[in-house]
PDB file of N, CA and C in Angstrom:
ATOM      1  N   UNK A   1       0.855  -1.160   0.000  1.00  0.00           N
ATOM      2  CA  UNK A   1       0.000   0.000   0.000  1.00  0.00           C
ATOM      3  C   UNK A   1       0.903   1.225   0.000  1.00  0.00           C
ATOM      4  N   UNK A   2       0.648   1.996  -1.449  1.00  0.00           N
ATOM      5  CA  UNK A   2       1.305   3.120  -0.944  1.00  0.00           C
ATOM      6  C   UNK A   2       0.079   4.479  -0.538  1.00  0.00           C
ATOM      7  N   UNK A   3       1.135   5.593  -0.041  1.00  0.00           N
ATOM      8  CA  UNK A   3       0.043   6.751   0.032  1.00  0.00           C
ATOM      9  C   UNK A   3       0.977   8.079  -0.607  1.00  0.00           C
ATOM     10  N   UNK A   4      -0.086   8.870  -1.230  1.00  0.00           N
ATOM     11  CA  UNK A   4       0.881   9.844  -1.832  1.00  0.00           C
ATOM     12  C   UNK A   4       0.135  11.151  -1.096  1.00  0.00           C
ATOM     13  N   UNK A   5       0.545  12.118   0.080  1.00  0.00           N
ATOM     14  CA  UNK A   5      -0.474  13.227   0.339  1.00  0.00           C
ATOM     15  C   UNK A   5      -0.502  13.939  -0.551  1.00  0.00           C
ATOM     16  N   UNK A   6      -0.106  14.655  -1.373  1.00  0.00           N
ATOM     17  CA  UNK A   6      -0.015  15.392  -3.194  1.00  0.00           C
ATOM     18  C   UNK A   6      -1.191  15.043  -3.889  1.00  0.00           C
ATOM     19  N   UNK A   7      -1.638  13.953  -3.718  1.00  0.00           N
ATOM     20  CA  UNK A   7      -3.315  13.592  -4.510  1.00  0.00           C
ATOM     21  C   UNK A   7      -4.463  14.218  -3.423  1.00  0.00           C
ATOM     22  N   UNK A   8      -3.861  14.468  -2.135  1.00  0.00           N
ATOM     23  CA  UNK A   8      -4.799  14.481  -1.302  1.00  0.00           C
ATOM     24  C   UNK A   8      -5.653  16.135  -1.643  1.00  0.00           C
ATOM     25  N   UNK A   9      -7.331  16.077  -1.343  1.00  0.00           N
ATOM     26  CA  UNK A   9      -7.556  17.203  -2.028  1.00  0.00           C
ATOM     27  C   UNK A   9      -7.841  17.424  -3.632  1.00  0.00           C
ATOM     28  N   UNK A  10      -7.302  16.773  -4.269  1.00  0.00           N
ATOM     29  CA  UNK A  10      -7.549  16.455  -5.797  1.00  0.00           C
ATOM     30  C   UNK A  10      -8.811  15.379  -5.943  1.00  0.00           C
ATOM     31  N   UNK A  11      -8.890  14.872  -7.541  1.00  0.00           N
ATOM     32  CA  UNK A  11      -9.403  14.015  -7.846  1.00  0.00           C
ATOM     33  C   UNK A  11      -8.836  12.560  -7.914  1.00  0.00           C
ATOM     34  N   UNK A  12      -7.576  12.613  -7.841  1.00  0.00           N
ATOM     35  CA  UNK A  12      -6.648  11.387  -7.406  1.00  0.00           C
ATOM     36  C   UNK A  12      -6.535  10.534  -6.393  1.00  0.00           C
ATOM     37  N   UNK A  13      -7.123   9.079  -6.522  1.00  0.00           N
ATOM     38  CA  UNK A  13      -6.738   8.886  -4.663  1.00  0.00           C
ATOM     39  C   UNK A  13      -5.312   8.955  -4.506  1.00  0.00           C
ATOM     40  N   UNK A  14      -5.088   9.342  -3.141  1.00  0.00           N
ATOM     41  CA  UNK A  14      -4.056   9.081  -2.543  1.00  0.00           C
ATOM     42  C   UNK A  14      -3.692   7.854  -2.255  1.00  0.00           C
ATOM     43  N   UNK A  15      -4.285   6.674  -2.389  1.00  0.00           N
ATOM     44  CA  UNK A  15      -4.091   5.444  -1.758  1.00  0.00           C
ATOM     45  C   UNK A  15      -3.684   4.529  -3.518  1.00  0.00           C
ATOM     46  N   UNK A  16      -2.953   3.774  -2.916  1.00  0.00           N
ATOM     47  CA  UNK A  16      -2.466   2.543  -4.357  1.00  0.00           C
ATOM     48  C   UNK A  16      -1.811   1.309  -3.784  1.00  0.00           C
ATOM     49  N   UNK A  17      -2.481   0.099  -4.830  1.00  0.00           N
ATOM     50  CA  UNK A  17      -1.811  -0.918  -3.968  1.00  0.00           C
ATOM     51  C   UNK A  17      -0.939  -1.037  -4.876  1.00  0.00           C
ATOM     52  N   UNK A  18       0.313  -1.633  -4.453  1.00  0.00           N
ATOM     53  CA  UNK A  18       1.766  -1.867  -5.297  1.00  0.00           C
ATOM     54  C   UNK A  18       1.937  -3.578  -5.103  1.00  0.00           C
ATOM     55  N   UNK A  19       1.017  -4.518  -4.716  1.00  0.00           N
ATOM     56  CA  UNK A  19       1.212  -5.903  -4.841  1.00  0.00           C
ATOM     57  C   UNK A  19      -0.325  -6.202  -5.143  1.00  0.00           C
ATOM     58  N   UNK A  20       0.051  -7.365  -5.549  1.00  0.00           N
ATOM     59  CA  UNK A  20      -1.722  -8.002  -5.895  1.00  0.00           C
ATOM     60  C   UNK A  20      -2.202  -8.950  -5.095  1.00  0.00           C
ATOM     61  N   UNK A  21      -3.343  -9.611  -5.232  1.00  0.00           N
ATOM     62  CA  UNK A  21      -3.723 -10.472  -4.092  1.00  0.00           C
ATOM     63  C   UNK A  21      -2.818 -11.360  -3.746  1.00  0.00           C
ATOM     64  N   UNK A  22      -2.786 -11.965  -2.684  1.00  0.00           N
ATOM     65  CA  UNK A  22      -1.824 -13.069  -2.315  1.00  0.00           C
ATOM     66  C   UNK A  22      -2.438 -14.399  -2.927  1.00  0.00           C
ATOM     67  N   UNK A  23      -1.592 -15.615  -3.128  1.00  0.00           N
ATOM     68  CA  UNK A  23      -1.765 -16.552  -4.456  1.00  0.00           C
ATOM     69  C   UNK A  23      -1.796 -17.609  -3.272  1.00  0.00           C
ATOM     70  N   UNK A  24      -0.917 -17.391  -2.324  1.00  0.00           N
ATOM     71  CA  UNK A  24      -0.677 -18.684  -1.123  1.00  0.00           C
ATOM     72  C   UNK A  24      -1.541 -18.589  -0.207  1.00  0.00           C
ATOM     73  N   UNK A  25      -2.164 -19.412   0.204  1.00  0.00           N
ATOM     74  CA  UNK A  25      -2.905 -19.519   1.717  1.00  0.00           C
ATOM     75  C   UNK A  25      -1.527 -19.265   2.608  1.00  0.00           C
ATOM     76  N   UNK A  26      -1.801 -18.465   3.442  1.00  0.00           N
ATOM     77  CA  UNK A  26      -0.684 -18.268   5.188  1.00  0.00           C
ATOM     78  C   UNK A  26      -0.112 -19.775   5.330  1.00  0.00           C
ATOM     79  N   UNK A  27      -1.085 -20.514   5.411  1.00  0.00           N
ATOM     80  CA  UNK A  27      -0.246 -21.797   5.703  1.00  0.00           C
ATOM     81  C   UNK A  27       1.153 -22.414   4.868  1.00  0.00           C
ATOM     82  N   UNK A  28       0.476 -22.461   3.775  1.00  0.00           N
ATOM     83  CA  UNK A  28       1.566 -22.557   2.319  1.00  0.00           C
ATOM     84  C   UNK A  28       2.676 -21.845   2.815  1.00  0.00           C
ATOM     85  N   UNK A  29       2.483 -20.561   2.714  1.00  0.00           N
ATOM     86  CA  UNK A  29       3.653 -19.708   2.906  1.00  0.00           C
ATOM     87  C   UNK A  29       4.732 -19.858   4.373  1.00  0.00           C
ATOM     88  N   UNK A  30       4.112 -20.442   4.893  1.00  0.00           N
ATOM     89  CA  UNK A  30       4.604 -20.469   6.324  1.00  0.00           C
ATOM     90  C   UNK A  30       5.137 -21.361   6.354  1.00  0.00           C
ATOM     91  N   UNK A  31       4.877 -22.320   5.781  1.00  0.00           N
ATOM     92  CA  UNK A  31       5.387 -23.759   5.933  1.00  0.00           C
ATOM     93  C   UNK A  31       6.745 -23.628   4.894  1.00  0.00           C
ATOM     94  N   UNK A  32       7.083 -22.651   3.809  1.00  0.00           N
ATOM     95  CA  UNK A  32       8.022 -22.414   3.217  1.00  0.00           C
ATOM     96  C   UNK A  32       9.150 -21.826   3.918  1.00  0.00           C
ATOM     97  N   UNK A  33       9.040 -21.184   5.254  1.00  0.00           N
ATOM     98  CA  UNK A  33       9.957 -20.217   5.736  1.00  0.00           C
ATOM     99  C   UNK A  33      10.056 -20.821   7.027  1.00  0.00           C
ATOM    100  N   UNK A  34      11.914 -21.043   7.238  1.00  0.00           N
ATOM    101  CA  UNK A  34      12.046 -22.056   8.199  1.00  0.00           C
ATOM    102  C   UNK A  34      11.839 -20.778   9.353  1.00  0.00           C
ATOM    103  N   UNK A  35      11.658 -19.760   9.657  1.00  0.00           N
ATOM    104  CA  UNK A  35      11.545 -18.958  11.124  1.00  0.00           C
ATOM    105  C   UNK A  35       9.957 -19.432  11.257  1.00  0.00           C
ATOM    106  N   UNK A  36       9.284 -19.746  10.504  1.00  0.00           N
ATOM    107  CA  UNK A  36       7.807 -20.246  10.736  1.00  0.00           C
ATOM    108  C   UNK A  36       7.878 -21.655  10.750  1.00  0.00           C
ATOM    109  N   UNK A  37       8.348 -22.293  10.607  1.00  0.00           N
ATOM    110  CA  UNK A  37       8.427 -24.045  10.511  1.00  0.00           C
ATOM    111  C   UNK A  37       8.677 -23.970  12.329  1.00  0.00           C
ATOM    112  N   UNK A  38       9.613 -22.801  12.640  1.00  0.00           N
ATOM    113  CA  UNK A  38      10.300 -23.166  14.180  1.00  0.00           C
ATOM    114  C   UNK A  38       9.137 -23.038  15.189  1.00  0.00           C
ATOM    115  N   UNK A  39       7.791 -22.099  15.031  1.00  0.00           N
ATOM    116  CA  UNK A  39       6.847 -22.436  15.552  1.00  0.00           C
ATOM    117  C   UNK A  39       5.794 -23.784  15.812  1.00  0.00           C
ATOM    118  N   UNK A  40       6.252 -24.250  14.666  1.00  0.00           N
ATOM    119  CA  UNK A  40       5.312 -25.526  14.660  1.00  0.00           C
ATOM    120  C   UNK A  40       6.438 -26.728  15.711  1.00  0.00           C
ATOM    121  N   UNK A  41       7.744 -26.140  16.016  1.00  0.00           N
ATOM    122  CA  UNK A  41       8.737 -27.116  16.191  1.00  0.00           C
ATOM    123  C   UNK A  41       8.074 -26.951  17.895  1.00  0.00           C
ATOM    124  N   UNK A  42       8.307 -25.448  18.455  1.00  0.00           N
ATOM    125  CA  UNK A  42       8.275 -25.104  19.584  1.00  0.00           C
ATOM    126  C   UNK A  42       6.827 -25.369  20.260  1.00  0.00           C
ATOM    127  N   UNK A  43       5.853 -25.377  19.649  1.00  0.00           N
ATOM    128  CA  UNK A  43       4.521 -25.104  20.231  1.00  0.00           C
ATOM    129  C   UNK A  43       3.666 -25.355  19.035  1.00  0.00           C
ATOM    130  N   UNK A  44       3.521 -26.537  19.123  1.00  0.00           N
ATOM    131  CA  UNK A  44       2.831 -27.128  17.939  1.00  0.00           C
ATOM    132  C   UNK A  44       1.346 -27.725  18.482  1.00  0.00           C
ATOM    133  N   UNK A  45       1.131 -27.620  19.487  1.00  0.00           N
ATOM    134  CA  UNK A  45      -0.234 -27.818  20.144  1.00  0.00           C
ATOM    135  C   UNK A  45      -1.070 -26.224  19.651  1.00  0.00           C
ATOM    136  N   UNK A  46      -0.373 -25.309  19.741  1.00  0.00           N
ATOM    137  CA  UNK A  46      -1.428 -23.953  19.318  1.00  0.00           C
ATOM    138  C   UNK A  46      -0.916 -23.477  17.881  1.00  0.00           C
ATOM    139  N   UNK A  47      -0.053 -24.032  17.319  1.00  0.00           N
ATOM    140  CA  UNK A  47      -0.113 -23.819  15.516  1.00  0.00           C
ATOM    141  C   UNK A  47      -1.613 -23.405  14.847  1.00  0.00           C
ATOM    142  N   UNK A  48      -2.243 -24.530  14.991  1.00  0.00           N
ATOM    143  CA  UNK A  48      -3.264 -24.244  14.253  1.00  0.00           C
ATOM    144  C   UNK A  48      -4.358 -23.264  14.267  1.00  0.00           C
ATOM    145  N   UNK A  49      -4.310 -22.513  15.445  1.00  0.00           N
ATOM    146  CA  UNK A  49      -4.542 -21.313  16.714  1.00  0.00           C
ATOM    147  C   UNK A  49      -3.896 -20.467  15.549  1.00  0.00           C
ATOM    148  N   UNK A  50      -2.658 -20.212  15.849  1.00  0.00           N
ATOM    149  CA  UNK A  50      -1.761 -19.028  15.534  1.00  0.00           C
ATOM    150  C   UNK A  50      -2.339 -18.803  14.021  1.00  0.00           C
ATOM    151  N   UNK A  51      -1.929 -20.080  12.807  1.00  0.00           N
ATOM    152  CA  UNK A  51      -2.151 -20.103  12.002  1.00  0.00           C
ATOM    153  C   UNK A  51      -3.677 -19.396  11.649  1.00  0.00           C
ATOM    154  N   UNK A  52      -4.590 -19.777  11.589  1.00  0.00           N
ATOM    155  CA  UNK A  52      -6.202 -19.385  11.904  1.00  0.00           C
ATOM    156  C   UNK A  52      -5.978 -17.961  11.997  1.00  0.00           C
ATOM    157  N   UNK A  53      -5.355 -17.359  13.083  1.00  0.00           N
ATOM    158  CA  UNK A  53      -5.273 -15.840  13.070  1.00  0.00           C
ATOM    159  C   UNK A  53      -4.594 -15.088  12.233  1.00  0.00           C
ATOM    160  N   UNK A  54      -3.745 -15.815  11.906  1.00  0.00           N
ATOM    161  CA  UNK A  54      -2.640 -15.133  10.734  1.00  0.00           C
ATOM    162  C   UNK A  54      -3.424 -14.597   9.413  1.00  0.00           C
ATOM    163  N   UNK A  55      -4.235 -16.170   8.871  1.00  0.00           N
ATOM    164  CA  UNK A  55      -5.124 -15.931   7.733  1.00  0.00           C
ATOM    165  C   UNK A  55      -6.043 -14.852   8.016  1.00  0.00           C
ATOM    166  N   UNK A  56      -6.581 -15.098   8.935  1.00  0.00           N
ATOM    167  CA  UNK A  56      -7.984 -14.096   9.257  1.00  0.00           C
ATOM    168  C   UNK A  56      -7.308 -12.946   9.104  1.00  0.00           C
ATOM    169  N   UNK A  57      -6.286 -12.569   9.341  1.00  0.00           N
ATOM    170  CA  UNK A  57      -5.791 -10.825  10.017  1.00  0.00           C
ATOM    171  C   UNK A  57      -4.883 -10.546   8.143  1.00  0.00           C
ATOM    172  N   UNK A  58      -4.688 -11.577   7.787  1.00  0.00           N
ATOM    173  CA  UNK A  58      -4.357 -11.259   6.350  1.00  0.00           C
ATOM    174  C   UNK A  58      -5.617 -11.041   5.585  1.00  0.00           C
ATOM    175  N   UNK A  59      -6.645 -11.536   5.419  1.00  0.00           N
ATOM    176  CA  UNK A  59      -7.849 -11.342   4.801  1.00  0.00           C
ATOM    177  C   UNK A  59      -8.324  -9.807   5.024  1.00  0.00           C
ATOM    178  N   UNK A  60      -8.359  -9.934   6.509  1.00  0.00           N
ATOM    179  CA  UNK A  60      -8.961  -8.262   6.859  1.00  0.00           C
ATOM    180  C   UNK A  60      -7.815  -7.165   6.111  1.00  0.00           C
ATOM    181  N   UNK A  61      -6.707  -7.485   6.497  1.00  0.00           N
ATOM    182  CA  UNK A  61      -5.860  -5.950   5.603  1.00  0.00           C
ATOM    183  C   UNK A  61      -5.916  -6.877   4.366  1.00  0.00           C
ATOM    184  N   UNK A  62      -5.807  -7.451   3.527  1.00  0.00           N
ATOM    185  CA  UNK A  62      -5.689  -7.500   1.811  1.00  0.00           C
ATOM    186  C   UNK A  62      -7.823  -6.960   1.981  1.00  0.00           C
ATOM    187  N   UNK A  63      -8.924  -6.915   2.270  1.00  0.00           N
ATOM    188  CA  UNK A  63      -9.701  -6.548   2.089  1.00  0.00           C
ATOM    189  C   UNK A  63      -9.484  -4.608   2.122  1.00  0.00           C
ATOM    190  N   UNK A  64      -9.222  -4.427   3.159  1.00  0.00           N
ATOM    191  CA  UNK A  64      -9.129  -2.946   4.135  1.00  0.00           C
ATOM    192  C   UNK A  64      -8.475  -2.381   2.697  1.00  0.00           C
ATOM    193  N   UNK A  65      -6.810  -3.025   2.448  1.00  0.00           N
ATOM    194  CA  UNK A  65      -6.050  -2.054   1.505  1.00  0.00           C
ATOM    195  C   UNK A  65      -6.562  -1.929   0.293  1.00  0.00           C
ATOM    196  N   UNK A  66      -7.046  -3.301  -0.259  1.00  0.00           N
ATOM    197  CA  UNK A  66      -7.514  -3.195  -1.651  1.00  0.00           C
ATOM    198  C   UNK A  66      -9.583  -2.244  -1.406  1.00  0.00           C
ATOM    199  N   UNK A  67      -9.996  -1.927  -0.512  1.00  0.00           N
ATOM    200  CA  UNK A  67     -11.068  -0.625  -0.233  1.00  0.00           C
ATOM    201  C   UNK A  67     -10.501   0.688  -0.425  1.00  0.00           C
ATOM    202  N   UNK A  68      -9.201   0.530   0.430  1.00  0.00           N
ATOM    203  CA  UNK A  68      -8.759   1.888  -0.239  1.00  0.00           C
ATOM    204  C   UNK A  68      -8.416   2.348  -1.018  1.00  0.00           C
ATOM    205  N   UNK A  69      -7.729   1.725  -1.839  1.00  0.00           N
ATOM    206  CA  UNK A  69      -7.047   2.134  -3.250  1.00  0.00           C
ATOM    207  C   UNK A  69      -8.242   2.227  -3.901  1.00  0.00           C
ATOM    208  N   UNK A  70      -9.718   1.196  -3.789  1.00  0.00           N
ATOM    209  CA  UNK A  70     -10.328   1.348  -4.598  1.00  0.00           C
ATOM    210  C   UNK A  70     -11.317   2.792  -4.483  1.00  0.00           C
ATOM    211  N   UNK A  71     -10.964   3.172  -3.238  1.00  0.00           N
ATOM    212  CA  UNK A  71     -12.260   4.394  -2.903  1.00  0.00           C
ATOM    213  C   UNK A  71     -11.505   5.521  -2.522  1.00  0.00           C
ATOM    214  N   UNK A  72     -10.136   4.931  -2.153  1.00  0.00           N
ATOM    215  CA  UNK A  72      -9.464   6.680  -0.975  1.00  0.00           C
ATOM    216  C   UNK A  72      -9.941   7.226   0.049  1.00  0.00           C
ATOM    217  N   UNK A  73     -11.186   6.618   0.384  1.00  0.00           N
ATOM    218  CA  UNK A  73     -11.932   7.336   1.676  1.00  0.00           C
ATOM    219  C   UNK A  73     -11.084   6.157   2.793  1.00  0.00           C
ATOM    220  N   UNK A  74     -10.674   7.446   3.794  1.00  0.00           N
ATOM    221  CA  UNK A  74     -10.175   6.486   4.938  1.00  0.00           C
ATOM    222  C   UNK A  74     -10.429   6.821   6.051  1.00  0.00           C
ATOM    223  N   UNK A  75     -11.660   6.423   6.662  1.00  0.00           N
ATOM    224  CA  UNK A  75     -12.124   6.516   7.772  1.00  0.00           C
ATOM    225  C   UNK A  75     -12.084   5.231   8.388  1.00  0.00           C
ATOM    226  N   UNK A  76     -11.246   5.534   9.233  1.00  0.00           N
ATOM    227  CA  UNK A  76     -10.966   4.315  10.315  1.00  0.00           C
ATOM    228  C   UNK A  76     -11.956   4.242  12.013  1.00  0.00           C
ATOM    229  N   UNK A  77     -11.891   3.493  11.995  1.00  0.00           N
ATOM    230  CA  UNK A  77     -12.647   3.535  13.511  1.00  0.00           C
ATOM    231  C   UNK A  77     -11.807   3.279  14.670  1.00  0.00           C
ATOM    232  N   UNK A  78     -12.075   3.983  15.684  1.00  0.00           N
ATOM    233  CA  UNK A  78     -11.056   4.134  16.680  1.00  0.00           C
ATOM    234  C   UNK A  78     -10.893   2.502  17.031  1.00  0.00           C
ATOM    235  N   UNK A  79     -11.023   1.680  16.771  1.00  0.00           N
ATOM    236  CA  UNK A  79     -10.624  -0.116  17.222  1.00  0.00           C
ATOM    237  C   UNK A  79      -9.533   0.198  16.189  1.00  0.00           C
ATOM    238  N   UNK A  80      -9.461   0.258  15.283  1.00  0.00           N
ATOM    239  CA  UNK A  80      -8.455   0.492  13.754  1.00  0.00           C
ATOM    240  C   UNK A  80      -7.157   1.201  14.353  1.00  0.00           C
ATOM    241  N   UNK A  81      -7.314   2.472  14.812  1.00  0.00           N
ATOM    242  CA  UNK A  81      -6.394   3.578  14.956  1.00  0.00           C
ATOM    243  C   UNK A  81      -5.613   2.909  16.276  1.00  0.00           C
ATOM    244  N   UNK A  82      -6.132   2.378  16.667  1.00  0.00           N
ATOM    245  CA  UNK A  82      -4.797   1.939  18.470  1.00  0.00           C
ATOM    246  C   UNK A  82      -4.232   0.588  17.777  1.00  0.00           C
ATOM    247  N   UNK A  83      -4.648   0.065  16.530  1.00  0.00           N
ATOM    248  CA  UNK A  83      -3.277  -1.089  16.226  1.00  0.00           C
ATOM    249  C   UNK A  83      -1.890  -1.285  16.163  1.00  0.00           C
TER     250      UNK A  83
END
């Protein structure tokens, strides 16, 4: 996600995404990268826990970023703003 303030005020959004949807499920990807394999090594009773949240919290921002680029309106709600 980029942001440019220079559009801001114009007819331009300020908001652009610079990657496209993700192609891998979290899991896929995780299971590719040994600093994530070491979770499943250490605490492999709540993997599937961790995992579960990972996807979910990737879904919500690839939804959130690809709203903005598509609209530029960014009104966040104060749950949003203390992340």
């Amino acid at each position: 996600m980029r942001y440019n303030p220079e559009k801001v005020g114009t007819e331009e959004n300020p908001f652009s995404l610079d990657y496209k949807a993700p192609k891998l499920p979290v899991k896929e990807h995780m299971y590719n990268e040994a600093r994530f394999k070491m979770v499943l090594k250490m605490n492999a009773e709540r993997v599937d826990t961790f995992l579960e949240a990972a996807s979910a919290k990737a879904q919500r921002d690839w939804v959130r970023y690809s709203d903005l680029a598509a609209s530029g309106n960014l009104n966040l709600s104060k749950e949003e703003t203390c992340k």
